[in-house]
C-alpha atoms as a PDB file:
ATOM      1  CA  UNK A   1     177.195  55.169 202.364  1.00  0.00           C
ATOM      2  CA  UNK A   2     173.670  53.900 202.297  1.00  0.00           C
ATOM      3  CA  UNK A   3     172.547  51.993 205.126  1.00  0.00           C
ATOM      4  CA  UNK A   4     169.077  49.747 205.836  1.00  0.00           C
ATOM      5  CA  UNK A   5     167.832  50.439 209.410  1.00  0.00           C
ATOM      6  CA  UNK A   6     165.510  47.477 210.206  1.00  0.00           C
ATOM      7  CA  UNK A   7     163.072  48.055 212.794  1.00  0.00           C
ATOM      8  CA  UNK A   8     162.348  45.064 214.012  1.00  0.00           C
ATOM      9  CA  UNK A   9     158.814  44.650 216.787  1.00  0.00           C
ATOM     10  CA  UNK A  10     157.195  42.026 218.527  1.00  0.00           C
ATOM     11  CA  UNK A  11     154.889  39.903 217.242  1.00  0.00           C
ATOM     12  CA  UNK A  12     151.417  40.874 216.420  1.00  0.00           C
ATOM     13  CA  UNK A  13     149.457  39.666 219.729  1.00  0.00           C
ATOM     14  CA  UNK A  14     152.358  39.902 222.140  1.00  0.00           C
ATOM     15  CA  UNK A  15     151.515  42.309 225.360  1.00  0.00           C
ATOM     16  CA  UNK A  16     153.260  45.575 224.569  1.00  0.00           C
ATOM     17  CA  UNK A  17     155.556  46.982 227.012  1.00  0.00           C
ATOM     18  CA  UNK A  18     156.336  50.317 226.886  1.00  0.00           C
ATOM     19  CA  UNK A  19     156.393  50.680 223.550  1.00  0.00           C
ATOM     20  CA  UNK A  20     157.039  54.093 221.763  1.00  0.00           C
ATOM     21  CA  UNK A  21     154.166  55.520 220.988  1.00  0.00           C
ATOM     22  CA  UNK A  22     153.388  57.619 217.283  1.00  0.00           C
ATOM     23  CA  UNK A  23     154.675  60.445 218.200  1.00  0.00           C
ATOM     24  CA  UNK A  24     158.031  58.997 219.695  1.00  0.00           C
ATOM     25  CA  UNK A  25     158.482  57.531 215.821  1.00  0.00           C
ATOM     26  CA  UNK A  26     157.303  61.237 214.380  1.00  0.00           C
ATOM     27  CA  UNK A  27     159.872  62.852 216.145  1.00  0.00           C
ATOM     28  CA  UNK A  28     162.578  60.728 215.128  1.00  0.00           C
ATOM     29  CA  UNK A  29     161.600  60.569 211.468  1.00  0.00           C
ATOM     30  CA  UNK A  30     161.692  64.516 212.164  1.00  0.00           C
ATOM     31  CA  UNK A  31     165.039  64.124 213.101  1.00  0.00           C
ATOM     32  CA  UNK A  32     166.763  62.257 210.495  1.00  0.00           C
ATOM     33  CA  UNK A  33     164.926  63.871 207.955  1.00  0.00           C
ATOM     34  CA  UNK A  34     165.965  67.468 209.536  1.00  0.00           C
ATOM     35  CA  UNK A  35     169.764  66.209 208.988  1.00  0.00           C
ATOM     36  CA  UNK A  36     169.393  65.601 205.632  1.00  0.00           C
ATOM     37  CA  UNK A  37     170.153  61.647 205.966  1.00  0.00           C
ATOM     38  CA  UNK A  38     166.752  60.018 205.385  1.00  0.00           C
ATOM     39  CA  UNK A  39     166.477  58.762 201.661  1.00  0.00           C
ATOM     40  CA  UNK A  40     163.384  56.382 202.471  1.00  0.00           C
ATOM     41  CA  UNK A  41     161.542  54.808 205.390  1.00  0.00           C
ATOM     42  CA  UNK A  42     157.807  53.223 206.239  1.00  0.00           C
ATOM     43  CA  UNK A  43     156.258  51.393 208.804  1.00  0.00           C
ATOM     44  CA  UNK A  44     155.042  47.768 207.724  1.00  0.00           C
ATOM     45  CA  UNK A  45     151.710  46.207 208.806  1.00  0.00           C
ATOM     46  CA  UNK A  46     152.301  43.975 211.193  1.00  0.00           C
ATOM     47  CA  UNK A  47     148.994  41.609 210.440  1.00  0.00           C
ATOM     48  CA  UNK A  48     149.739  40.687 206.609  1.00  0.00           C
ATOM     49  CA  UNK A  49     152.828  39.517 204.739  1.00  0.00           C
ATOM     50  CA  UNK A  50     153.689  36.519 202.121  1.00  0.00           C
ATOM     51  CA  UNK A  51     156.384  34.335 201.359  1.00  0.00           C
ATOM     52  CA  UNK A  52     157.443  33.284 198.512  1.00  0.00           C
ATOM     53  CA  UNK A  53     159.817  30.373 197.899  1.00  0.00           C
ATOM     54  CA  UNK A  54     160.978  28.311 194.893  1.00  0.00           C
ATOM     55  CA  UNK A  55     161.438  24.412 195.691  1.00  0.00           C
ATOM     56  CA  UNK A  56     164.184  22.928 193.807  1.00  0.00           C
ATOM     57  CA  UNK A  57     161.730  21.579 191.259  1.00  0.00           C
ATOM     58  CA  UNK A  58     160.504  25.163 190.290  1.00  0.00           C
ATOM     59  CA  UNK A  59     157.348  24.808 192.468  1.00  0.00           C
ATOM     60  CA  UNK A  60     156.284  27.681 193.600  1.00  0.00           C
ATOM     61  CA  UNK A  61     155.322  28.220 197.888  1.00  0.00           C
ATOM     62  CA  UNK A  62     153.587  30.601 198.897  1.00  0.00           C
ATOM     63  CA  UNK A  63     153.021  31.624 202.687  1.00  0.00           C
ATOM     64  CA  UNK A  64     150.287  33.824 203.796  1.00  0.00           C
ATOM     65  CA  UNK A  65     151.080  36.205 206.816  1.00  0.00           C
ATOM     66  CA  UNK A  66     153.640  36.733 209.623  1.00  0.00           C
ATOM     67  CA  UNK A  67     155.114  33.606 210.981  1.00  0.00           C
ATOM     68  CA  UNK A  68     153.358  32.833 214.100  1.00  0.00           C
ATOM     69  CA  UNK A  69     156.591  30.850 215.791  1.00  0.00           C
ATOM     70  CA  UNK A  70     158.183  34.072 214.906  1.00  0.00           C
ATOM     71  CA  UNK A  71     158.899  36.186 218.277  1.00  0.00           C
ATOM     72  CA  UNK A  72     159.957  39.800 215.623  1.00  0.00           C
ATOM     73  CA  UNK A  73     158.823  40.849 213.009  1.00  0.00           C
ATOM     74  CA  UNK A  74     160.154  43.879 210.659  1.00  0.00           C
ATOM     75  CA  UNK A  75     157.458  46.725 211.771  1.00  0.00           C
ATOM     76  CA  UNK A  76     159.359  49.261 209.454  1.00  0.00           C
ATOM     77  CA  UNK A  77     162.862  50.741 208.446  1.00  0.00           C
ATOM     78  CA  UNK A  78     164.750  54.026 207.702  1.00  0.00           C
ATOM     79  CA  UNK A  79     167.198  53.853 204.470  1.00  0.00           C
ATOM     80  CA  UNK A  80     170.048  56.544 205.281  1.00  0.00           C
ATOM     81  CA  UNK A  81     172.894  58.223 203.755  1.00  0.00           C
ATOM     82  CA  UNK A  82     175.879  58.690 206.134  1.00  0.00           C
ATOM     83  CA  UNK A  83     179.253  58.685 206.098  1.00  0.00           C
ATOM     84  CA  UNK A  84     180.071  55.487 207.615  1.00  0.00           C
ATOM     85  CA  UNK A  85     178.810  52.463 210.133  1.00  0.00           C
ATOM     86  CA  UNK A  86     179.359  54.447 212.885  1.00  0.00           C
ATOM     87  CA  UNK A  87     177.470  57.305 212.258  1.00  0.00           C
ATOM     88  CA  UNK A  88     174.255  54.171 211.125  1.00  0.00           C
ATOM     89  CA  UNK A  89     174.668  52.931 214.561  1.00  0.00           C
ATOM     90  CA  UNK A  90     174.232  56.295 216.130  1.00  0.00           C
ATOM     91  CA  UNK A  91     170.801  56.940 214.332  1.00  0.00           C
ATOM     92  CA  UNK A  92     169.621  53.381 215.029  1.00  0.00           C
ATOM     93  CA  UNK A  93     170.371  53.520 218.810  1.00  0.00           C
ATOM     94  CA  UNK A  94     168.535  56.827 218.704  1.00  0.00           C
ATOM     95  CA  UNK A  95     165.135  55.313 217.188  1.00  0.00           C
ATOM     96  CA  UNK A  96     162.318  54.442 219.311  1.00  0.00           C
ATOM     97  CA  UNK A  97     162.382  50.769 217.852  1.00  0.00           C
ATOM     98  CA  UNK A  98     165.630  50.272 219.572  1.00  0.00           C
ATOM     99  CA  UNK A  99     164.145  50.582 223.021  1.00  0.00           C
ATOM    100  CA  UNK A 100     161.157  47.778 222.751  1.00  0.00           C
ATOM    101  CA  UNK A 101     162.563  45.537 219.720  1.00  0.00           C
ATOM    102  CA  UNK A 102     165.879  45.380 217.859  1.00  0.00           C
ATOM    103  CA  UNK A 103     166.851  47.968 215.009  1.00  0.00           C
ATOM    104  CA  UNK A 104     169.282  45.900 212.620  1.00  0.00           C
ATOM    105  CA  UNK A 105     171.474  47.474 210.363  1.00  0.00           C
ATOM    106  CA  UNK A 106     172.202  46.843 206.675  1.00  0.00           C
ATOM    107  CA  UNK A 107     174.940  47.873 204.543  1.00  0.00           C
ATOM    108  CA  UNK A 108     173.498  48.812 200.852  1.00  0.00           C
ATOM    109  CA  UNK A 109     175.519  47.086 198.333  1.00  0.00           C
ATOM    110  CA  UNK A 110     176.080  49.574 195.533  1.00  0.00           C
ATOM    111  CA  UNK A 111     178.000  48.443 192.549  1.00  0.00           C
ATOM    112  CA  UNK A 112     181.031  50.684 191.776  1.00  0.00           C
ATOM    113  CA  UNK A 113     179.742  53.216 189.284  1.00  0.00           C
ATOM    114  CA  UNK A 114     183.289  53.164 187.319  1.00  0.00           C
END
């Protein structure tokens, strides 16, 4: 099963503490790569984003940036292949994310192929 590993951070501007470093997120990409169970993965920049939402009327909204009321933000994510939610909750406790922010993790809906 395919599962979305969320890596959510602090906000940009929010005192780091103890944060992984580059090399801490090398290694781990390393890892699940060397298992064969990374299909995808990136790290986001923190400083940009939009939002887009559709009022009722058809109006389109559009947000510039990270919300500053926001205390995380998603700094990156892993998409993984693994047999089951157990196995997704092993390699998200074992990222470098989980130690300063939150990792959350997705189930990948996949339509039955029959």
């Amino acid at each position: 099963m395919k599962y979305l590993l969320l890596i959510n951070t602090r906000s940009p501007g929010e005192p780091p503490a103890g944060e992984p470093g580059v090399e801490e997120f090398m290694a781990y990409d390393k890892a699940v790569t060397d298992a064969g169970v990374k299909v995808d993965g990136n790290a986001l920049d923190l400083g940009t984003g939009t939002t887009v939402h559709v009022r009722a009327d058809g109006e389109r909204v559009v947000t510039d940036g990270p919300f500053a009321e926001t205390r995380e933000i998603v700094g990156g994510y892993y998409l993984i292949d693994v047999p089951d939610l157990d196995a997704a909750l092993d390699w998200a406790a074992r990222c470098p994310g989980a130690r300063y922010g939150t990792v959350e993790v997705r189930t990948v809906w996949e339509p039955d192929a029959s």
